[in-house]
N, C-alpha and C. Protein backbone atom coordinates (compact mmCIF):
# COMPACT_ATOMS: atom_id res chain seq x y z
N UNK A 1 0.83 -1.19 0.00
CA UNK A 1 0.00 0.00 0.00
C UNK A 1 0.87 1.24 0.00
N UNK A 2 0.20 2.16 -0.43
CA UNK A 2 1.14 3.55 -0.78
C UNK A 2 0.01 4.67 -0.01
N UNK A 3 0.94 5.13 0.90
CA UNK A 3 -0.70 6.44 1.24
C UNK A 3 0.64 7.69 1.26
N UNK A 4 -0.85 8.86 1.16
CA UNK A 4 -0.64 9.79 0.60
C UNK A 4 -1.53 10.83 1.01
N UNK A 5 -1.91 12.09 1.54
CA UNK A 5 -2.64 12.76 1.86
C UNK A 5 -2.45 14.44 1.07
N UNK A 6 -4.06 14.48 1.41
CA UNK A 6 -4.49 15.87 0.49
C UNK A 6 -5.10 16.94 1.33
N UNK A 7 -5.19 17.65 0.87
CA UNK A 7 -5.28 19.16 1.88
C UNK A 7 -6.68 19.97 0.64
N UNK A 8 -7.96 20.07 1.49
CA UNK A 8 -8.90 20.34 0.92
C UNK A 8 -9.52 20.19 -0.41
N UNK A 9 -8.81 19.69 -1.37
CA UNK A 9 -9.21 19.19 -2.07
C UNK A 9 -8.19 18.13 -3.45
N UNK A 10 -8.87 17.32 -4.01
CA UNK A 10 -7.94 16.49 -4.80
C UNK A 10 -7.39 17.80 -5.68
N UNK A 11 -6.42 17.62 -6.46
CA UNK A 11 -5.16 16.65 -6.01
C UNK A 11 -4.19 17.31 -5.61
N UNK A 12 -4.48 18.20 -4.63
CA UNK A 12 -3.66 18.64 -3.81
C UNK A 12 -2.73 17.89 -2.76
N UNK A 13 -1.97 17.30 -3.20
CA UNK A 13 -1.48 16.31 -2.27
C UNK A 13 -0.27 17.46 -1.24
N UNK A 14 -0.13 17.26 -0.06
CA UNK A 14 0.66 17.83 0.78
C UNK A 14 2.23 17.39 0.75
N UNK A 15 2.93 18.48 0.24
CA UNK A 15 4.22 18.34 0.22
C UNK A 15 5.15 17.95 1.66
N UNK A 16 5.61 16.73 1.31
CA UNK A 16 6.33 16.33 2.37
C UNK A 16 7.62 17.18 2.61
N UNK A 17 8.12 17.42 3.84
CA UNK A 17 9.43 18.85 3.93
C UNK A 17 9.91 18.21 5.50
N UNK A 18 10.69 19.19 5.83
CA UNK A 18 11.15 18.91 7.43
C UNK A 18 9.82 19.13 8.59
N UNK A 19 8.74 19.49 8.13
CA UNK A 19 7.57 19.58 9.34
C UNK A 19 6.49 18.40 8.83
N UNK A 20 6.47 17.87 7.42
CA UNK A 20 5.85 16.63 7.41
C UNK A 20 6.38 15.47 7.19
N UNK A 21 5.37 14.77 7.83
CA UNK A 21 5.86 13.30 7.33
C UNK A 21 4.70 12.36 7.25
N UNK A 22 4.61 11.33 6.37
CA UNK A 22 3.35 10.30 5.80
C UNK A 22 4.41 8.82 6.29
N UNK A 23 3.69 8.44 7.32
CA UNK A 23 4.30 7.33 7.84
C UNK A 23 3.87 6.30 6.77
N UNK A 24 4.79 5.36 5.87
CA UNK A 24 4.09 4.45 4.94
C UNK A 24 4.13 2.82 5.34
N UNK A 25 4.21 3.01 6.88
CA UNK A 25 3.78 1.54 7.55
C UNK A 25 2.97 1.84 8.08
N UNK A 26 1.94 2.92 8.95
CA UNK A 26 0.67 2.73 9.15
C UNK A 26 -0.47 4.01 8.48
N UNK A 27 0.21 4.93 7.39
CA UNK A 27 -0.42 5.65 7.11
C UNK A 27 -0.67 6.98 7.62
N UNK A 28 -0.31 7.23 8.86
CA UNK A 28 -0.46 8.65 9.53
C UNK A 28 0.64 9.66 9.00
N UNK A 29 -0.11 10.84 9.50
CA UNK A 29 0.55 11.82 8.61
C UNK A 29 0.68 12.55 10.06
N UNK A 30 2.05 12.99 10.35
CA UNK A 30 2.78 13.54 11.22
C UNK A 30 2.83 15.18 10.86
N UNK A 31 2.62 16.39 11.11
CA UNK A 31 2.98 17.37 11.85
C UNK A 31 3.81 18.40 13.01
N UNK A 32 4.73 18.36 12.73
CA UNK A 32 5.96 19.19 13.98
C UNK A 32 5.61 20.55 13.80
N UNK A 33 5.34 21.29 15.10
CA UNK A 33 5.50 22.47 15.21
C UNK A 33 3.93 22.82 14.03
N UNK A 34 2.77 22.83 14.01
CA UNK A 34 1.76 23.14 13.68
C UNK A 34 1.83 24.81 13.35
N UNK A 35 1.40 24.80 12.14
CA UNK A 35 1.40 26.78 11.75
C UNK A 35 -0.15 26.85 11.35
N UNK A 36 -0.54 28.56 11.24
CA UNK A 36 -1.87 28.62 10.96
C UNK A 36 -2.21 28.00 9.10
N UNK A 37 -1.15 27.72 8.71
CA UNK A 37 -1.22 27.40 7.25
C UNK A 37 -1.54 26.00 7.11
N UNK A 38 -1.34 25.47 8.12
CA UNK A 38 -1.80 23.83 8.48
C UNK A 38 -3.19 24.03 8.35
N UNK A 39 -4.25 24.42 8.56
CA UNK A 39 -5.54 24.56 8.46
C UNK A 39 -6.16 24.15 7.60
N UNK A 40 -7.42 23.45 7.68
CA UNK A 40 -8.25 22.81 6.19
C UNK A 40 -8.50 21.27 6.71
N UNK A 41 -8.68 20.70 5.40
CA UNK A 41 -9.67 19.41 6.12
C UNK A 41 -8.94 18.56 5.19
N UNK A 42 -8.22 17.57 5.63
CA UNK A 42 -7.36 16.07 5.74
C UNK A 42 -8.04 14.86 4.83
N UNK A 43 -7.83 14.16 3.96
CA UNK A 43 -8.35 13.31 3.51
C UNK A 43 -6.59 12.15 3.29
N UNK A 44 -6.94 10.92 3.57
CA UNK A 44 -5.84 10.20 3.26
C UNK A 44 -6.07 9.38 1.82
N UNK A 45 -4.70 9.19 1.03
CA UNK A 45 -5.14 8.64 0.02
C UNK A 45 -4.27 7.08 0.43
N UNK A 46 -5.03 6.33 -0.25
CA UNK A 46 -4.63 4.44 -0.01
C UNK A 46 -4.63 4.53 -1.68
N UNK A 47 -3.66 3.77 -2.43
CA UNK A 47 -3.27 3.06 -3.02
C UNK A 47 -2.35 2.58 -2.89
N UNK A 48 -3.17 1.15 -4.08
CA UNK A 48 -2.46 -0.15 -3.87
C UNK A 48 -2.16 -0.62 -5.45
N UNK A 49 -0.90 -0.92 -5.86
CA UNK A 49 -0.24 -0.81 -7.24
C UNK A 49 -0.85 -2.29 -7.73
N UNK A 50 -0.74 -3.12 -6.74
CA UNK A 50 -1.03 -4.82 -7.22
C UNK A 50 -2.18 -4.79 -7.75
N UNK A 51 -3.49 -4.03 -7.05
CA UNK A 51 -4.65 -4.35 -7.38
C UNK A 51 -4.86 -3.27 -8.56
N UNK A 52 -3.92 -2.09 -8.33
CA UNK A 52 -4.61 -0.57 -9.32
C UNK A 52 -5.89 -0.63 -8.80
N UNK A 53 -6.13 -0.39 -7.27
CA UNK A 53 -7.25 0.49 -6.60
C UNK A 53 -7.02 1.48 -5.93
N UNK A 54 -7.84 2.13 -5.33
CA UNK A 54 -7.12 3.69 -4.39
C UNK A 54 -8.53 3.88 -3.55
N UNK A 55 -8.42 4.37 -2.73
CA UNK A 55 -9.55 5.00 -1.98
C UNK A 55 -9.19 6.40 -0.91
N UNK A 56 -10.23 7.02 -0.41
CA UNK A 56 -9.69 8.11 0.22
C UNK A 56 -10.65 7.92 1.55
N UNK A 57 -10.07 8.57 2.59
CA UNK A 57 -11.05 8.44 3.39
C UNK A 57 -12.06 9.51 3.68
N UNK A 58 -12.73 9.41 4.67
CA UNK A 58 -13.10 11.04 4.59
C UNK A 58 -12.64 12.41 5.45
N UNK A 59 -12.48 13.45 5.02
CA UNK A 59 -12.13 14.56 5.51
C UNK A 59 -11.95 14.46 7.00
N UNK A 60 -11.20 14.82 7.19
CA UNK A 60 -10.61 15.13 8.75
C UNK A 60 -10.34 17.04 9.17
N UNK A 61 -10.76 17.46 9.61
CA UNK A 61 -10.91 18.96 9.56
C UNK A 61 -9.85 19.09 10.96
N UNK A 62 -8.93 20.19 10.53
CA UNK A 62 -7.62 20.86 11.58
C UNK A 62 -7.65 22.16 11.67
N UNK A 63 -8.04 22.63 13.08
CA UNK A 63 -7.62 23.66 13.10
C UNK A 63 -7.01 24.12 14.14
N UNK A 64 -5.57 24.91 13.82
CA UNK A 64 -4.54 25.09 14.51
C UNK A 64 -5.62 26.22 15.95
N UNK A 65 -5.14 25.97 17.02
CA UNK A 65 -5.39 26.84 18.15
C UNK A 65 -3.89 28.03 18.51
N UNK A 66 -4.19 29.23 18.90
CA UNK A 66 -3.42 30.03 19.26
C UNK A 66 -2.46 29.35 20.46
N UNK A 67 -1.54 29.34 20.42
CA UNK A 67 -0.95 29.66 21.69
C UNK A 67 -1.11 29.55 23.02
N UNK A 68 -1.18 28.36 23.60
CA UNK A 68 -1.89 28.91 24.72
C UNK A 68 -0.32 28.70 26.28
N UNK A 69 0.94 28.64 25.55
CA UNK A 69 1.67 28.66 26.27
C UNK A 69 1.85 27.58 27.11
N UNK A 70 1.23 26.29 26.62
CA UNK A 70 1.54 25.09 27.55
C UNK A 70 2.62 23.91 27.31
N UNK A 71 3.31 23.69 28.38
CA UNK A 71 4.63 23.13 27.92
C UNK A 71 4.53 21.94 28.82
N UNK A 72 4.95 21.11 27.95
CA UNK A 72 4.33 19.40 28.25
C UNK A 72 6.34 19.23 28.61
N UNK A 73 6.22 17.72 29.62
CA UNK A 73 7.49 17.37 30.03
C UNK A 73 7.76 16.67 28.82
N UNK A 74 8.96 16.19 29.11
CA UNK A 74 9.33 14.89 27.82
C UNK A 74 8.73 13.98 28.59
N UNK A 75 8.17 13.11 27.69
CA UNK A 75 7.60 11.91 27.89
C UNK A 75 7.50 10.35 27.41
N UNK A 76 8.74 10.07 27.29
CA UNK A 76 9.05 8.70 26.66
C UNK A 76 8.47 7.24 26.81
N UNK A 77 7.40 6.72 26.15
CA UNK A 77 6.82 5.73 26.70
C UNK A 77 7.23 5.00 25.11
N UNK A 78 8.45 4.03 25.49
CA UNK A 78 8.39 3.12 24.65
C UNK A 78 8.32 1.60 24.61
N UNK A 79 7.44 1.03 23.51
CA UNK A 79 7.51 -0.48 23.20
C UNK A 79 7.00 -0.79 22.33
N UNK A 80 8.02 -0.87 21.30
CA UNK A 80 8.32 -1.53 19.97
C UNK A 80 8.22 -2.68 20.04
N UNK A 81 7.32 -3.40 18.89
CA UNK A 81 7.40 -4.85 18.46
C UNK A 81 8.86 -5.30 17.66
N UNK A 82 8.54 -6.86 18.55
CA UNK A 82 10.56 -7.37 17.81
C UNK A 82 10.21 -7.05 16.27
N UNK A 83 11.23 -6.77 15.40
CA UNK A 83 11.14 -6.61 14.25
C UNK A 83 12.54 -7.84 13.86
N UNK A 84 12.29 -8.47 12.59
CA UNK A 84 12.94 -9.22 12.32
C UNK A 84 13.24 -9.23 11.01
N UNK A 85 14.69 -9.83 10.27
CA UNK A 85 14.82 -9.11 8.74
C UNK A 85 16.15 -10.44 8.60
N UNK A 86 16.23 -10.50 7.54
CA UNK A 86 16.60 -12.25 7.14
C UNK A 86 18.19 -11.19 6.79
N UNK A 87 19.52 -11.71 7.09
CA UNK A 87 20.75 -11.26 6.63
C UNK A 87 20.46 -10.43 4.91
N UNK A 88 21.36 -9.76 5.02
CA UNK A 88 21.52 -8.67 3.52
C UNK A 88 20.15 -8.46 3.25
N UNK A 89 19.02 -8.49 3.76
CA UNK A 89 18.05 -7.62 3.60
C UNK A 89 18.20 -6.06 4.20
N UNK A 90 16.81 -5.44 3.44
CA UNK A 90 16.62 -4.56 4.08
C UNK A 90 15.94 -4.01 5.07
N UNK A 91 15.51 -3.09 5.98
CA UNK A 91 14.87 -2.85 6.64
C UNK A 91 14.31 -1.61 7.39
N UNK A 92 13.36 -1.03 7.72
CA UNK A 92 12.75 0.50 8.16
C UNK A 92 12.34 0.33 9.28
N UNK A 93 12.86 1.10 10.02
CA UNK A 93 12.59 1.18 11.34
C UNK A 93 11.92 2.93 11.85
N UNK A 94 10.93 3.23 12.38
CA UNK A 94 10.39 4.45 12.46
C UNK A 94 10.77 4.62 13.70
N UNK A 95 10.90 6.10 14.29
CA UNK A 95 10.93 6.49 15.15
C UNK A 95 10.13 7.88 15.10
N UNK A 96 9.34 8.29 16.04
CA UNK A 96 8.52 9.72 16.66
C UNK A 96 8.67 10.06 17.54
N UNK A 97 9.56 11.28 17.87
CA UNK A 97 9.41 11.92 18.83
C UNK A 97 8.63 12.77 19.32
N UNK A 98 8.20 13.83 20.12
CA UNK A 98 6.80 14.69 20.04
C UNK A 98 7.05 15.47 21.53
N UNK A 99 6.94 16.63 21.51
CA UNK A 99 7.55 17.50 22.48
C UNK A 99 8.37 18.70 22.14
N UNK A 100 8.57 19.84 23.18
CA UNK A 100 8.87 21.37 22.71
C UNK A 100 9.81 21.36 23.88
């Protein structure tokens, strides 16, 4: 599967940069540091090359809030599933951090 997300309307697909990211092992679409330009309504795109199908889901609506000056601790809660990968393969490993 290949996902991909759009920003109010097709085919606006959202340029991936240093504040996004489209996780392509479960599909979520990550945000760092949220701006008022983030605003608008979210749709994810699924395609799948084997079958040549696609679907979208439906709109997800964001809207950034002002400021409100609240500062969260670090908060590390991790547990990763064993991941396993046969010699001279390859392999992707994700990591998210999240915090100011």
């Amino acid at each position: 599967l290949s996902y991909r997300w759009l920003l109010n309307e097709f085919p606006v697909f959202i340029p991936l940069d240093k504040r996004r990211f489209v996780s392509q092992t479960n599909g979520n679409l990550y945000i760092a540091n949220v701006e008022a330009s983030d605003k608008g309504n979210y749709s994810c795109f699924v395609s799948s090359p084997s079958i040549t199908k696609s679907v979208f889901s439906k709109f997800i609506p964001l809207i950034p809030q002002a400021d409100r000056a609240k500062v969260y601790p670090a908060d590390i809660k991790v547990k990763f599933k064993d991941t396993y990968a046969l010699l001279g393969q390859n392999v992707t490993l994700e990591c998210f951090a999240l915090g100011k």
